[in-house]
N, C-alpha and C. Protein backbone atom coordinates (compact mmCIF):
# COMPACT_ATOMS: atom_id res chain seq x y z
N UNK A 1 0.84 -1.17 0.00
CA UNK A 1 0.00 0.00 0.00
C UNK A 1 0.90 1.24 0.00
N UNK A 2 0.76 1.98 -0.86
CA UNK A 2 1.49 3.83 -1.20
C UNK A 2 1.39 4.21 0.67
N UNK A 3 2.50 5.22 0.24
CA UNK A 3 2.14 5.72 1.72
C UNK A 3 1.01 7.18 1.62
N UNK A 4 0.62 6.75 0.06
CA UNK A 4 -1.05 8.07 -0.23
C UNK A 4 -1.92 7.47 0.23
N UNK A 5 -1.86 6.10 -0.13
CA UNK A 5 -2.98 5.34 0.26
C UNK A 5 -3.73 5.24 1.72
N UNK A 6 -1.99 4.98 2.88
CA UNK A 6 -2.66 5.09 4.01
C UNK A 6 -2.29 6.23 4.81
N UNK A 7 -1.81 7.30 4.26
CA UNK A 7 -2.54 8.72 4.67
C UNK A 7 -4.01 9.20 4.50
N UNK A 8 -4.70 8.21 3.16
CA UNK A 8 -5.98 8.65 3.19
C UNK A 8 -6.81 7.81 3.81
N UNK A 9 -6.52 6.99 4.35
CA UNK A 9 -7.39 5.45 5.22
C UNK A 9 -7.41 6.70 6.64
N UNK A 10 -5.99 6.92 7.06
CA UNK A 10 -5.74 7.74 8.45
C UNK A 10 -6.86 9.03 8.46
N UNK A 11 -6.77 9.53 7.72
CA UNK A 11 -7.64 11.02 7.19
C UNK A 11 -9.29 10.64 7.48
N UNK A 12 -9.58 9.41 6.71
CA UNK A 12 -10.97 8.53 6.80
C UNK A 12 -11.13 8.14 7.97
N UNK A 13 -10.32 7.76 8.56
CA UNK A 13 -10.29 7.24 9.84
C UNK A 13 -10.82 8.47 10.82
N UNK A 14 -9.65 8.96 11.17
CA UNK A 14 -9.72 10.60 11.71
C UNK A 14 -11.53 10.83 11.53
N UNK A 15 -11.63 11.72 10.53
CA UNK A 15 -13.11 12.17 10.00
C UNK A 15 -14.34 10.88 10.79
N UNK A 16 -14.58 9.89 10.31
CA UNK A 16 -15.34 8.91 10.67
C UNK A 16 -15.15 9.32 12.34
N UNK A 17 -13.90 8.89 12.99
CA UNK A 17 -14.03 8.76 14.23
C UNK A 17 -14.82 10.11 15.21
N UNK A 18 -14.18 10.96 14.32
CA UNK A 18 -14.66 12.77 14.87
C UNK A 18 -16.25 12.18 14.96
N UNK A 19 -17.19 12.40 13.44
CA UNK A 19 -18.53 12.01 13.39
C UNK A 19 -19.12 11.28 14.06
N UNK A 20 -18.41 10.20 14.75
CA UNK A 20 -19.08 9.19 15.61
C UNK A 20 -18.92 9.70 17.03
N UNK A 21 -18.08 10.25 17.59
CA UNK A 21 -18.03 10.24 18.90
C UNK A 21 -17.37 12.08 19.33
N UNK A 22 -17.21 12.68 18.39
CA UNK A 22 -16.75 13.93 18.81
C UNK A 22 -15.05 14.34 18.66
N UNK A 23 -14.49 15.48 18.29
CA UNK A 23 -13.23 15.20 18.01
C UNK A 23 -11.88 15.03 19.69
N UNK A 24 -13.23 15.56 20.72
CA UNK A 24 -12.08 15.82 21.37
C UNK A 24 -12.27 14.34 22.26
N UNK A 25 -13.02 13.55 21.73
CA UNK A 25 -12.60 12.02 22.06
C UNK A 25 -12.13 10.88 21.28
N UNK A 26 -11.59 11.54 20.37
CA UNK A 26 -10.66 10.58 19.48
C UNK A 26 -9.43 11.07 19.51
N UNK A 27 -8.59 9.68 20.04
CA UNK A 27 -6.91 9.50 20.05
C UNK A 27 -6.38 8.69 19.16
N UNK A 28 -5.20 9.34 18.92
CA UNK A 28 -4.46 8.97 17.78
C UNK A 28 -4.41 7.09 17.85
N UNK A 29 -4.77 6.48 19.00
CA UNK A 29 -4.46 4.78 19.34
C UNK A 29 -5.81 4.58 18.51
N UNK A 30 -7.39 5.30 18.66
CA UNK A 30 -8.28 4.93 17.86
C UNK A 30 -8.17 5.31 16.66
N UNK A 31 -6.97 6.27 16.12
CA UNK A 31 -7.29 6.11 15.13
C UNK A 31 -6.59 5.15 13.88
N UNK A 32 -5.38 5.13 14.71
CA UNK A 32 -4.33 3.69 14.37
C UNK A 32 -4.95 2.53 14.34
N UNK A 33 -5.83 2.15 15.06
CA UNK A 33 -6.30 0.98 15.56
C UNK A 33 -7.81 0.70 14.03
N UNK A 34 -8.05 1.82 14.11
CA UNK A 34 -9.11 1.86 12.90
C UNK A 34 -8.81 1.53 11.71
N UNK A 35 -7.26 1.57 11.33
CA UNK A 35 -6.45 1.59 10.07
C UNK A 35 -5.60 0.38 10.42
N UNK A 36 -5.43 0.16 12.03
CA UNK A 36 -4.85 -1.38 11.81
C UNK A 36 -3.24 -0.89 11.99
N UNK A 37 -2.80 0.29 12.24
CA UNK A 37 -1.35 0.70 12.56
C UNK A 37 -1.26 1.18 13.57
N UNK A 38 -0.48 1.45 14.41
CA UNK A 38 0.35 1.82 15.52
C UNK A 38 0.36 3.22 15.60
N UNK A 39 0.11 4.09 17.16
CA UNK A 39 0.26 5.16 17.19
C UNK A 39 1.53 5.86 16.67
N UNK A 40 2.80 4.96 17.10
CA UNK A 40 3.66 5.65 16.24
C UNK A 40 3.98 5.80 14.73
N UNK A 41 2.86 5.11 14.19
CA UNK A 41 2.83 4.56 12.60
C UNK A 41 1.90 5.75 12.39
N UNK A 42 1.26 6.13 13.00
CA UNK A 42 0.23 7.45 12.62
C UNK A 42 1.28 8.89 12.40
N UNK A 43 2.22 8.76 13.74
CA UNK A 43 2.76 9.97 13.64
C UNK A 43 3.86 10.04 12.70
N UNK A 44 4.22 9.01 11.53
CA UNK A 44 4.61 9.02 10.45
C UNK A 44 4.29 9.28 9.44
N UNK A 45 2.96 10.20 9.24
CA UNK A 45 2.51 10.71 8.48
C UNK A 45 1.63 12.09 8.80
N UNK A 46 1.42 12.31 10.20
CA UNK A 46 1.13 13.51 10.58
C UNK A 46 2.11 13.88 11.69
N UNK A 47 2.23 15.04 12.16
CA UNK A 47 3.07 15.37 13.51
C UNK A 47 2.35 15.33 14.56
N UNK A 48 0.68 15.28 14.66
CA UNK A 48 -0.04 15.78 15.86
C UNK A 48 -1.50 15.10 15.38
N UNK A 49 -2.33 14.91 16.54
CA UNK A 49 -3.17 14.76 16.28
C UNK A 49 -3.79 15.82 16.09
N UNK A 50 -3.98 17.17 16.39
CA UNK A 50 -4.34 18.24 15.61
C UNK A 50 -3.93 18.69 14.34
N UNK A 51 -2.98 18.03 13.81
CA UNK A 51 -2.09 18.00 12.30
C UNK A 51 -3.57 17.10 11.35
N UNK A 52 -3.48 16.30 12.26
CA UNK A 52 -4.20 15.29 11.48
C UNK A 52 -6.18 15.66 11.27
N UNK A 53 -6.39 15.85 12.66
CA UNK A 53 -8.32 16.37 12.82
C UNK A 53 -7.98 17.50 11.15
N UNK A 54 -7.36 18.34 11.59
CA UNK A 54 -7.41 19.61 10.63
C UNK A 54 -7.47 19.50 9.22
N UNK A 55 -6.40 18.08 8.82
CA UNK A 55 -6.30 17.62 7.73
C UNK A 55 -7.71 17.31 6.69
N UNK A 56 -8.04 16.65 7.98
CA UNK A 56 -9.37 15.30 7.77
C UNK A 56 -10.46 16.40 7.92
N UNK A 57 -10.61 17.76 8.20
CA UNK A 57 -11.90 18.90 8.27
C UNK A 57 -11.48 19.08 7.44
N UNK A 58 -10.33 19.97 6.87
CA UNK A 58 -10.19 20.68 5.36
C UNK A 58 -10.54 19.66 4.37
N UNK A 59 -10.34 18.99 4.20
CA UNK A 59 -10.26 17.62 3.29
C UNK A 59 -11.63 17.31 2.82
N UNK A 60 -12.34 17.47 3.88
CA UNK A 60 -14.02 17.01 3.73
C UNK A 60 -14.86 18.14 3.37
N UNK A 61 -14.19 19.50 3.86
CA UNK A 61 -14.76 20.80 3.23
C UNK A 61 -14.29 20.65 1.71
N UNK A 62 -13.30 20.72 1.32
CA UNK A 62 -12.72 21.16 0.05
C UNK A 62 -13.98 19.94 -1.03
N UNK A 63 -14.12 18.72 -0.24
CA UNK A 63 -14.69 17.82 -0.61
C UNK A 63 -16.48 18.23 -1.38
N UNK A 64 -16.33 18.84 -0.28
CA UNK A 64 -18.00 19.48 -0.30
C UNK A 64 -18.38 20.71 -0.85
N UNK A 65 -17.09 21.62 -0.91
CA UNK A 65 -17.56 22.48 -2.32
C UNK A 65 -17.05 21.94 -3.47
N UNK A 66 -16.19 20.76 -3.41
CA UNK A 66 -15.99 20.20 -5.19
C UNK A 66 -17.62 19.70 -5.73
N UNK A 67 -18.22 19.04 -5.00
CA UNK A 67 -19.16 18.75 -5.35
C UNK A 67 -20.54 20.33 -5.42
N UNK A 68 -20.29 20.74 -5.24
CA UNK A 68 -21.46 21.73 -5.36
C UNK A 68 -21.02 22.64 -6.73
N UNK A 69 -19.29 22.43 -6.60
CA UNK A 69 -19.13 23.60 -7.66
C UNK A 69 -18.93 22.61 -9.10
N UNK A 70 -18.97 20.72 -8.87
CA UNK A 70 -19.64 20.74 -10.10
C UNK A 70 -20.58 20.37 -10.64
N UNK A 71 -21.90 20.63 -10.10
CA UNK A 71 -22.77 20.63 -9.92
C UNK A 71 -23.42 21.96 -10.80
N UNK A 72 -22.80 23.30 -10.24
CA UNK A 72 -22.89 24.74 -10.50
C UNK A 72 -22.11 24.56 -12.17
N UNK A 73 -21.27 24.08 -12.17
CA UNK A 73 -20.41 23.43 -14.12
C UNK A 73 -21.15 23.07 -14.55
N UNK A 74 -21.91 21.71 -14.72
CA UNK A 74 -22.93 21.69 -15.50
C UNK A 74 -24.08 22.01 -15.96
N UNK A 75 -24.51 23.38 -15.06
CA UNK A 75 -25.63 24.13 -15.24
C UNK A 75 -25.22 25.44 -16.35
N UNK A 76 -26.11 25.69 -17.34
CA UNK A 76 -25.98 26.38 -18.25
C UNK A 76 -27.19 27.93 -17.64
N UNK A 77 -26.06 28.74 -18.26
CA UNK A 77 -26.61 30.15 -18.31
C UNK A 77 -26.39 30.55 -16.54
N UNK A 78 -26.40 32.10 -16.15
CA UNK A 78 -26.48 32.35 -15.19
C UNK A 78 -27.58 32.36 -13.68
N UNK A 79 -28.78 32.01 -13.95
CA UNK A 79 -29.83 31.76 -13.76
C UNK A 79 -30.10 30.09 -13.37
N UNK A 80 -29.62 29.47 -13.54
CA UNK A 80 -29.52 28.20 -13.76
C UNK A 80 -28.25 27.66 -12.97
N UNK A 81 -27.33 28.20 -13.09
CA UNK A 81 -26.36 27.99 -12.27
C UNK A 81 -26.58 28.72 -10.62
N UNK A 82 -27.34 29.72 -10.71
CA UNK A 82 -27.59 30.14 -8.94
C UNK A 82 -28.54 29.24 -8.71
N UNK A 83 -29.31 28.75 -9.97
CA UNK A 83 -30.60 27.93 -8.92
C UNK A 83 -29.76 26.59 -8.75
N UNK A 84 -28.78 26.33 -9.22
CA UNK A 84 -27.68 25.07 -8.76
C UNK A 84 -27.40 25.24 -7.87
N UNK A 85 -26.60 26.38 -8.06
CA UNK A 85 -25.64 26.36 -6.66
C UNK A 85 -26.97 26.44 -4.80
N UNK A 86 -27.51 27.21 -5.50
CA UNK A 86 -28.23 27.09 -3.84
C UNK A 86 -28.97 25.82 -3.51
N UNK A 87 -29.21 25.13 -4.51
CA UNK A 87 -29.91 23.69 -4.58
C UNK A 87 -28.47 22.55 -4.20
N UNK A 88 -28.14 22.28 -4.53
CA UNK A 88 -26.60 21.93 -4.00
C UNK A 88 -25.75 21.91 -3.22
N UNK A 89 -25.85 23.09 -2.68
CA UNK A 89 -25.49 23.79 -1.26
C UNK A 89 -25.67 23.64 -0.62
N UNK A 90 -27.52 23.69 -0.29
CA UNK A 90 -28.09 23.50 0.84
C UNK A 90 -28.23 22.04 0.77
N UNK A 91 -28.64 21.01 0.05
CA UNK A 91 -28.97 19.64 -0.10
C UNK A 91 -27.52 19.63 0.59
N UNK A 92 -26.29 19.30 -0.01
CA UNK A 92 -25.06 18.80 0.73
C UNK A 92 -25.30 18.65 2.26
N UNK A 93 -25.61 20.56 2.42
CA UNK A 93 -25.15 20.38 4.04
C UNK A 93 -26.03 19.88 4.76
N UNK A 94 -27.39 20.16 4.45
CA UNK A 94 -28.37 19.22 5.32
C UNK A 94 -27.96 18.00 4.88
N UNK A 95 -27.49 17.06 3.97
CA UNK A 95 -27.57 16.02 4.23
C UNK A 95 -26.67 15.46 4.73
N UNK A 96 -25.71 16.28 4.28
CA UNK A 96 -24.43 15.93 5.25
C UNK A 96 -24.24 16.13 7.29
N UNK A 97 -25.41 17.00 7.12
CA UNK A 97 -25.64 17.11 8.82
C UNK A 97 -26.60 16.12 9.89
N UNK A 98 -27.28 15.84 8.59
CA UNK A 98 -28.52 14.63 8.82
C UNK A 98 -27.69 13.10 8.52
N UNK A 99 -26.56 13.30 8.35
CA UNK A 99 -26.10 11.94 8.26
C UNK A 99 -24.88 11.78 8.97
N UNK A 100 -24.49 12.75 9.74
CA UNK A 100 -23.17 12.95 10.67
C UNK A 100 -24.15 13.68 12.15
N UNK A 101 -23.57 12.89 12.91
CA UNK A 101 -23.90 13.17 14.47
C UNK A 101 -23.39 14.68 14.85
N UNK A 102 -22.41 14.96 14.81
CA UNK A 102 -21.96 16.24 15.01
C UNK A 102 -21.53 17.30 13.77
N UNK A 103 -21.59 18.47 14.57
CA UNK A 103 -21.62 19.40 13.05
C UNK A 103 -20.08 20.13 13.72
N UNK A 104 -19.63 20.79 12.99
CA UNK A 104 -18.68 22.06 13.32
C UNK A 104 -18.52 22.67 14.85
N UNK A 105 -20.07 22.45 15.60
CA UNK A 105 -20.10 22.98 16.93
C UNK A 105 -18.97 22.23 17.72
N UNK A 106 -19.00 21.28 17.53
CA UNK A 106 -18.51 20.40 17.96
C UNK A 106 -17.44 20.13 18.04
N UNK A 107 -16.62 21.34 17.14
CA UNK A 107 -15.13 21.53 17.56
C UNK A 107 -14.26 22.36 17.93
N UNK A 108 -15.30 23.31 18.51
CA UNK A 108 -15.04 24.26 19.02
C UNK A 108 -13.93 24.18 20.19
N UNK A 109 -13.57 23.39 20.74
CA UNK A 109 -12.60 22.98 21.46
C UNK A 109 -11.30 22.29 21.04
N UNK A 110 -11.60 22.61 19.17
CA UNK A 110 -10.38 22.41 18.88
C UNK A 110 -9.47 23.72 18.18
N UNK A 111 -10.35 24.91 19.08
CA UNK A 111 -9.31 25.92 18.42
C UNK A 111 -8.19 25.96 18.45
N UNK A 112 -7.81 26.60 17.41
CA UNK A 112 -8.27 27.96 16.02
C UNK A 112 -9.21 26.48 14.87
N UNK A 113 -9.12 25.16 14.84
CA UNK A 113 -9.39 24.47 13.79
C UNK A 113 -10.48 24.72 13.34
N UNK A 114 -11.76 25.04 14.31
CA UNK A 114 -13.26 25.16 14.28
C UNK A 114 -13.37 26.51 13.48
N UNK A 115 -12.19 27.65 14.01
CA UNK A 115 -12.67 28.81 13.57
C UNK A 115 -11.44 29.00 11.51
N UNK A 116 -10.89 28.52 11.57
CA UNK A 116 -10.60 27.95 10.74
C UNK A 116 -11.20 27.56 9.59
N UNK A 117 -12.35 26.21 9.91
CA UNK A 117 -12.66 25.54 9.05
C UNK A 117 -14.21 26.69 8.24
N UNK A 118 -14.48 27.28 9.48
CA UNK A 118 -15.96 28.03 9.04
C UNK A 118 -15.01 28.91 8.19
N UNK A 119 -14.22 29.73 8.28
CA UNK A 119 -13.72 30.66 7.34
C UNK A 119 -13.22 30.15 6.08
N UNK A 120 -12.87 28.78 6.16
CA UNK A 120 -12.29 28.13 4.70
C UNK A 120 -14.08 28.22 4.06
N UNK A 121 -14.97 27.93 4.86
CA UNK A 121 -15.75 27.35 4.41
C UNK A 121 -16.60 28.66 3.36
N UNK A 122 -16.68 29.24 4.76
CA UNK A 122 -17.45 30.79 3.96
C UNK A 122 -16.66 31.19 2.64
N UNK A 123 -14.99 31.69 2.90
CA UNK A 123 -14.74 31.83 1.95
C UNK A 123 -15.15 31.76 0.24
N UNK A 124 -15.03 30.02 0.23
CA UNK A 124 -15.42 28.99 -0.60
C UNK A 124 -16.73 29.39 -1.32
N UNK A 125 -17.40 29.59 -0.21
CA UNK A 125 -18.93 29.66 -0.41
C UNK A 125 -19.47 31.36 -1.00
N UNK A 126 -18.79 32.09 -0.26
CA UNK A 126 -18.66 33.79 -1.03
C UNK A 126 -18.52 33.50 -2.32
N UNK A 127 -16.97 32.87 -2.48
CA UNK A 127 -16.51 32.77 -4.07
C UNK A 127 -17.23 32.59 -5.10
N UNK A 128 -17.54 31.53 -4.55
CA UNK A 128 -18.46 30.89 -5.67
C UNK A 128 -19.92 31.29 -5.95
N UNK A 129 -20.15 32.34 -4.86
CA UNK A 129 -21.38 33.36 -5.44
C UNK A 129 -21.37 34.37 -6.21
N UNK A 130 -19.90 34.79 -5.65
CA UNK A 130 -19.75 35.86 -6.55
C UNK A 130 -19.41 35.69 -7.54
N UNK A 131 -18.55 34.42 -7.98
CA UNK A 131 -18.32 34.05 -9.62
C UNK A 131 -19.54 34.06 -9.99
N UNK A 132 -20.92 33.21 -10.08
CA UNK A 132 -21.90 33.61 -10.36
C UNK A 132 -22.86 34.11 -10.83
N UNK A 133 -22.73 35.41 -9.47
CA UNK A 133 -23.66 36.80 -9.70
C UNK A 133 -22.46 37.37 -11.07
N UNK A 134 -21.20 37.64 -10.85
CA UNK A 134 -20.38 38.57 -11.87
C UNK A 134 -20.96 37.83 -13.18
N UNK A 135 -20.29 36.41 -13.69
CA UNK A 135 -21.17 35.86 -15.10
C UNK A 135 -22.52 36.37 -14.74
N UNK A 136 -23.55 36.62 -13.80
CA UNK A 136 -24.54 36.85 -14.47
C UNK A 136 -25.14 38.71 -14.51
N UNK A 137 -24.32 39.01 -14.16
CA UNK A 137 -24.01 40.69 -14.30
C UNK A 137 -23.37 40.72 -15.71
N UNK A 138 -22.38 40.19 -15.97
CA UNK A 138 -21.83 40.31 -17.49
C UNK A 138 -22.50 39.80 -18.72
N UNK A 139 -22.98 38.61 -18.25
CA UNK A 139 -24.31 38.25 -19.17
C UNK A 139 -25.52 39.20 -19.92
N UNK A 140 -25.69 40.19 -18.57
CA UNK A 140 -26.86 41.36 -18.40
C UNK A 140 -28.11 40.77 -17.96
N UNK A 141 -28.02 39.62 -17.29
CA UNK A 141 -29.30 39.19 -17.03
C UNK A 141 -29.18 39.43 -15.34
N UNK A 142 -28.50 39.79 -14.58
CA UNK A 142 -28.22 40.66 -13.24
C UNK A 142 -27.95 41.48 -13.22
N UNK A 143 -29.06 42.19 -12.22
CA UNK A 143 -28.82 44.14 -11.97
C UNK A 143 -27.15 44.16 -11.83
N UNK A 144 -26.79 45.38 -12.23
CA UNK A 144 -25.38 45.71 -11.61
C UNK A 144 -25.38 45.62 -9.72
N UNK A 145 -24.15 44.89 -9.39
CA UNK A 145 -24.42 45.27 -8.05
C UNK A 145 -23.27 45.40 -7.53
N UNK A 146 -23.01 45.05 -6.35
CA UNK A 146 -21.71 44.76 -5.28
C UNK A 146 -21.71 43.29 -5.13
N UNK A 147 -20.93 42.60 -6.35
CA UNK A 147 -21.28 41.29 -6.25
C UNK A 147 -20.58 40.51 -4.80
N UNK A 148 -19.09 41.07 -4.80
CA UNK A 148 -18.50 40.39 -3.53
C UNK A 148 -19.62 40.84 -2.15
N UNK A 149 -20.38 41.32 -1.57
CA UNK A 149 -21.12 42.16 -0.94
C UNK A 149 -22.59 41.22 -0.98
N UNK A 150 -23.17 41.24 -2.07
CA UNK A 150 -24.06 40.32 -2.24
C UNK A 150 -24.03 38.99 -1.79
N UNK A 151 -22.73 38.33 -2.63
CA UNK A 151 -22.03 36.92 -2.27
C UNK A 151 -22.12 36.67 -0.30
N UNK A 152 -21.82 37.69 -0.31
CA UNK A 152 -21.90 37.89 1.19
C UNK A 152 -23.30 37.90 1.98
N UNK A 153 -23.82 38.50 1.60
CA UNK A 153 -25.50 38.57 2.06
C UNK A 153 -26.09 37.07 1.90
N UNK A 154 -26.05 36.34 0.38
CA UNK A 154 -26.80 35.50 0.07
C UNK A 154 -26.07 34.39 0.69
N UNK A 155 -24.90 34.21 1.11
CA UNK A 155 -24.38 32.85 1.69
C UNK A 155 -24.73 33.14 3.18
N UNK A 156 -24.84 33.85 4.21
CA UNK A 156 -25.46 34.31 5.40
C UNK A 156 -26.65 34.02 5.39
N UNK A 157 -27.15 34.25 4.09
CA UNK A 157 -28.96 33.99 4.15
C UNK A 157 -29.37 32.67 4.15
N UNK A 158 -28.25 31.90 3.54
CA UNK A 158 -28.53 30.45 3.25
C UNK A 158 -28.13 29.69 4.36
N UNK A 159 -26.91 30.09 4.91
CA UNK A 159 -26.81 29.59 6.28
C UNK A 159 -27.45 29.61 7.37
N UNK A 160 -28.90 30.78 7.66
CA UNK A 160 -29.51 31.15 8.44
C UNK A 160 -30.35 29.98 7.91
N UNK A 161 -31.08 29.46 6.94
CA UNK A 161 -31.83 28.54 6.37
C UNK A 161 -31.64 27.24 6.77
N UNK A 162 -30.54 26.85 6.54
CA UNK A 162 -29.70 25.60 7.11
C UNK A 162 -29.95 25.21 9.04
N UNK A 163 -30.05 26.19 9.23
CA UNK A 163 -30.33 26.26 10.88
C UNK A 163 -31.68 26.09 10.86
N UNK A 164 -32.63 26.90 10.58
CA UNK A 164 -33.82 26.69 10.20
C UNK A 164 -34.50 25.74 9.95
N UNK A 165 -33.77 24.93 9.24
CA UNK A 165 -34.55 23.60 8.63
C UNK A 165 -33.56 22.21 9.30
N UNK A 166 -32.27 22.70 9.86
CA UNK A 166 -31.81 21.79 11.15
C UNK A 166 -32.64 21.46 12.27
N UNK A 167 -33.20 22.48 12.59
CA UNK A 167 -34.06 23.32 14.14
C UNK A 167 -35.33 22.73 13.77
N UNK A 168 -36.24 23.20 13.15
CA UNK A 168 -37.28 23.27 12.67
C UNK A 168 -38.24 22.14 11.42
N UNK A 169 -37.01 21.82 10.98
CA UNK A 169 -38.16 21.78 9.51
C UNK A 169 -37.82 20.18 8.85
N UNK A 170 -38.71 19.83 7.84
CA UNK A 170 -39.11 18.17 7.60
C UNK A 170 -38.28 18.53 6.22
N UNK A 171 -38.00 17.07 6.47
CA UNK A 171 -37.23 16.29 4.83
C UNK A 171 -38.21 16.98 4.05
N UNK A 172 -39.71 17.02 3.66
CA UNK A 172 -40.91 17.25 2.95
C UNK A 172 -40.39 19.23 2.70
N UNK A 173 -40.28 19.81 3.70
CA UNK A 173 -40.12 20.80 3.59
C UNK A 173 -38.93 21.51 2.65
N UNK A 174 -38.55 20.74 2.66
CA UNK A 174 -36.69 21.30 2.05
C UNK A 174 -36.91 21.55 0.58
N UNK A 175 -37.94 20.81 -0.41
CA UNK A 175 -37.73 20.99 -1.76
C UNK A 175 -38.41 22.58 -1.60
N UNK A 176 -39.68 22.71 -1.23
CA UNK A 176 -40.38 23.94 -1.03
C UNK A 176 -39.45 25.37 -0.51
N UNK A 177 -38.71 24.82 -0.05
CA UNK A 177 -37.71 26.06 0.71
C UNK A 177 -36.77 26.67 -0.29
N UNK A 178 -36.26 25.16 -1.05
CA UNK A 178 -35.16 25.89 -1.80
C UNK A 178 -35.84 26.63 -2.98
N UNK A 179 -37.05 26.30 -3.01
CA UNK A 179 -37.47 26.90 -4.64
C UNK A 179 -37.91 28.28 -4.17
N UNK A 180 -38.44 28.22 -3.28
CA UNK A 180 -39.17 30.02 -2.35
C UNK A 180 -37.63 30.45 -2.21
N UNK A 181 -36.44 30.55 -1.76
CA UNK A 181 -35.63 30.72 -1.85
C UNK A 181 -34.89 31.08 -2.85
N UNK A 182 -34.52 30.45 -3.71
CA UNK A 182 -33.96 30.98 -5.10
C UNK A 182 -34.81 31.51 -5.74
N UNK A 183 -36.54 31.63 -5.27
CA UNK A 183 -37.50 32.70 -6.37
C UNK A 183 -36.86 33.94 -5.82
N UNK A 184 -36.80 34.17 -4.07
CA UNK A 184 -36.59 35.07 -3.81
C UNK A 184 -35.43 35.99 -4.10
N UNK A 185 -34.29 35.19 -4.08
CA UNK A 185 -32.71 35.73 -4.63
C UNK A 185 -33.14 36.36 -5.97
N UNK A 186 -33.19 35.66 -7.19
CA UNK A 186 -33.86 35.80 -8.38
C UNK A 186 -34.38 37.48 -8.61
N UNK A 187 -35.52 36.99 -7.95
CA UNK A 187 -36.06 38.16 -7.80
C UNK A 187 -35.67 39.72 -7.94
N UNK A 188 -34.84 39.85 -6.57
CA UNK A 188 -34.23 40.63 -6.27
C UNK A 188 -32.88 41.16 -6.92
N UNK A 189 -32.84 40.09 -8.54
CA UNK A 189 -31.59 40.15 -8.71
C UNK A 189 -31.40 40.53 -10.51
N UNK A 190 -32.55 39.43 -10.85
CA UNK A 190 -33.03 39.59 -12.06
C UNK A 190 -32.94 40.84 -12.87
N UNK A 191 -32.28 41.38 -14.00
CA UNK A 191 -33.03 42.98 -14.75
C UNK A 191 -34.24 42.11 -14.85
N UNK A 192 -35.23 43.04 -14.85
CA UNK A 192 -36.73 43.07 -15.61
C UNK A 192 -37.30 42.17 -14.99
C-alpha cells in the first residue's frame, strides 16, 4: 500500500471517528487501531493529532464544495447555475448534517481548527457566489451590483436557512424552501 494510500485510510479514519463520537474524544491509538497501525505509525505521516483532525476537516470541506461547484459546471446560463448552486449547497449540508452526528459545533474545542474551518468554508462559499452573480451581471441578465457584498448577504442567508430547517423543519419541507428561496434571490436580482 502507497504511503497516499494510508494517509488517506488515516484522514478517513480521523473524519469517521470525529462524526461518531466527537473530536475531542478521538486519540491517535483509535485512530491507528481503525487503520490497523500503531500510534507511532500514525505519527509518520502527521506530527499531531491536531495535524491530522485539521487535515481530515479541510479535506471534507474542500470535498463538499468540489461537489457543489460541479454541480454549478454543469448548469448552463447564469440563472440556472444560482438555482444550482443554492440547490446543492443547501442539499449537501443538510444532508451531510442529517447523516453525521456532530456538526462544526462540535469543535469548538479544537481551536483555532473550528474557527478555521468556518472561514475556509465561507470563503469557498462567497466565491463561488460571486463568480456567479459577476457571469450573471456580465451576461446582463443581473442588476449591476456589489457582487462580492451580495455573495456575502446571500451565503449568510442560506446559512440562516440551514439552521432553520436543522431546528425546525421536515425532509418534505426542504424541496419547497429551496425553490421560495432561489424565487426570492432571483427576484431581487433579475433585470426586468
Amino acid at each position: 500500500m502507497s504511503h497516499e494510500d494510508k494517509k488517506r485510510m488515516l484522514l478517513d479514519a480521523a473524519l469517521q471517528l470525529m462524526l461518531e463520537h466527537g473530536p475531542g474524544k478521538v486519540s491517535l491509538d483509535d485512530i491507528g487501531a481503525r487503520v490497523g497501525v500503531s500510534r507511532s505509525a500514525v505519527y509518520h505521516y502527521f506530527p499531531s493529532k491536531r495535524a491530522l483532525l485539521r487535515e481530515a476537516v479541510l479535506r471534507e470541506i474542500a470535498a463538499a464544495m468540489s461537489a457543489i461547484e460541479g454541480a454549478v459546471e454543469n448548469a448552463r446560463g447564469p440563472v440556472e447555475r444560482l438555482e444550482t448552486l443554492v440547490e446543492a449547497r443547501f442539499r449537501y449540508f443538510l444532508t451531510w448534517r442529517a447523516r453525521n452526528a456532530v456538526s462544526l459545533d462540535h469543535f469548538v474545542n479544537l481551536e483555532p481548527l473550528a474557527s478555521e474551518a468556518r472561514a475556509v468554508i465561507w470563503r469557498s462559499e462567497v466565491d463561488l457566489v460571486t463568480q456567479v452573480l459577476r457571469e450573471g451581471r456580465a451576461a446582463g441578465v443581473f442588476r449591476p451590483m456589489d457582487e462580492e457584498f451580495m455573495g456575502e448577504v446571500l451565503v449568510a442567508f442560506m446559512r440562516g436557512l440551514d439552521e432553520y430547517m436543522v431546528l425546525y423543519g421536515t425532509p418534505e419541507q426542504s424541496n419547497a424552501l429551496v425553490a421560495h428561496v432561489t424565487g426570492l434571490i432571483l427576484d431581487g436580482i433579475r433585470v426586468g
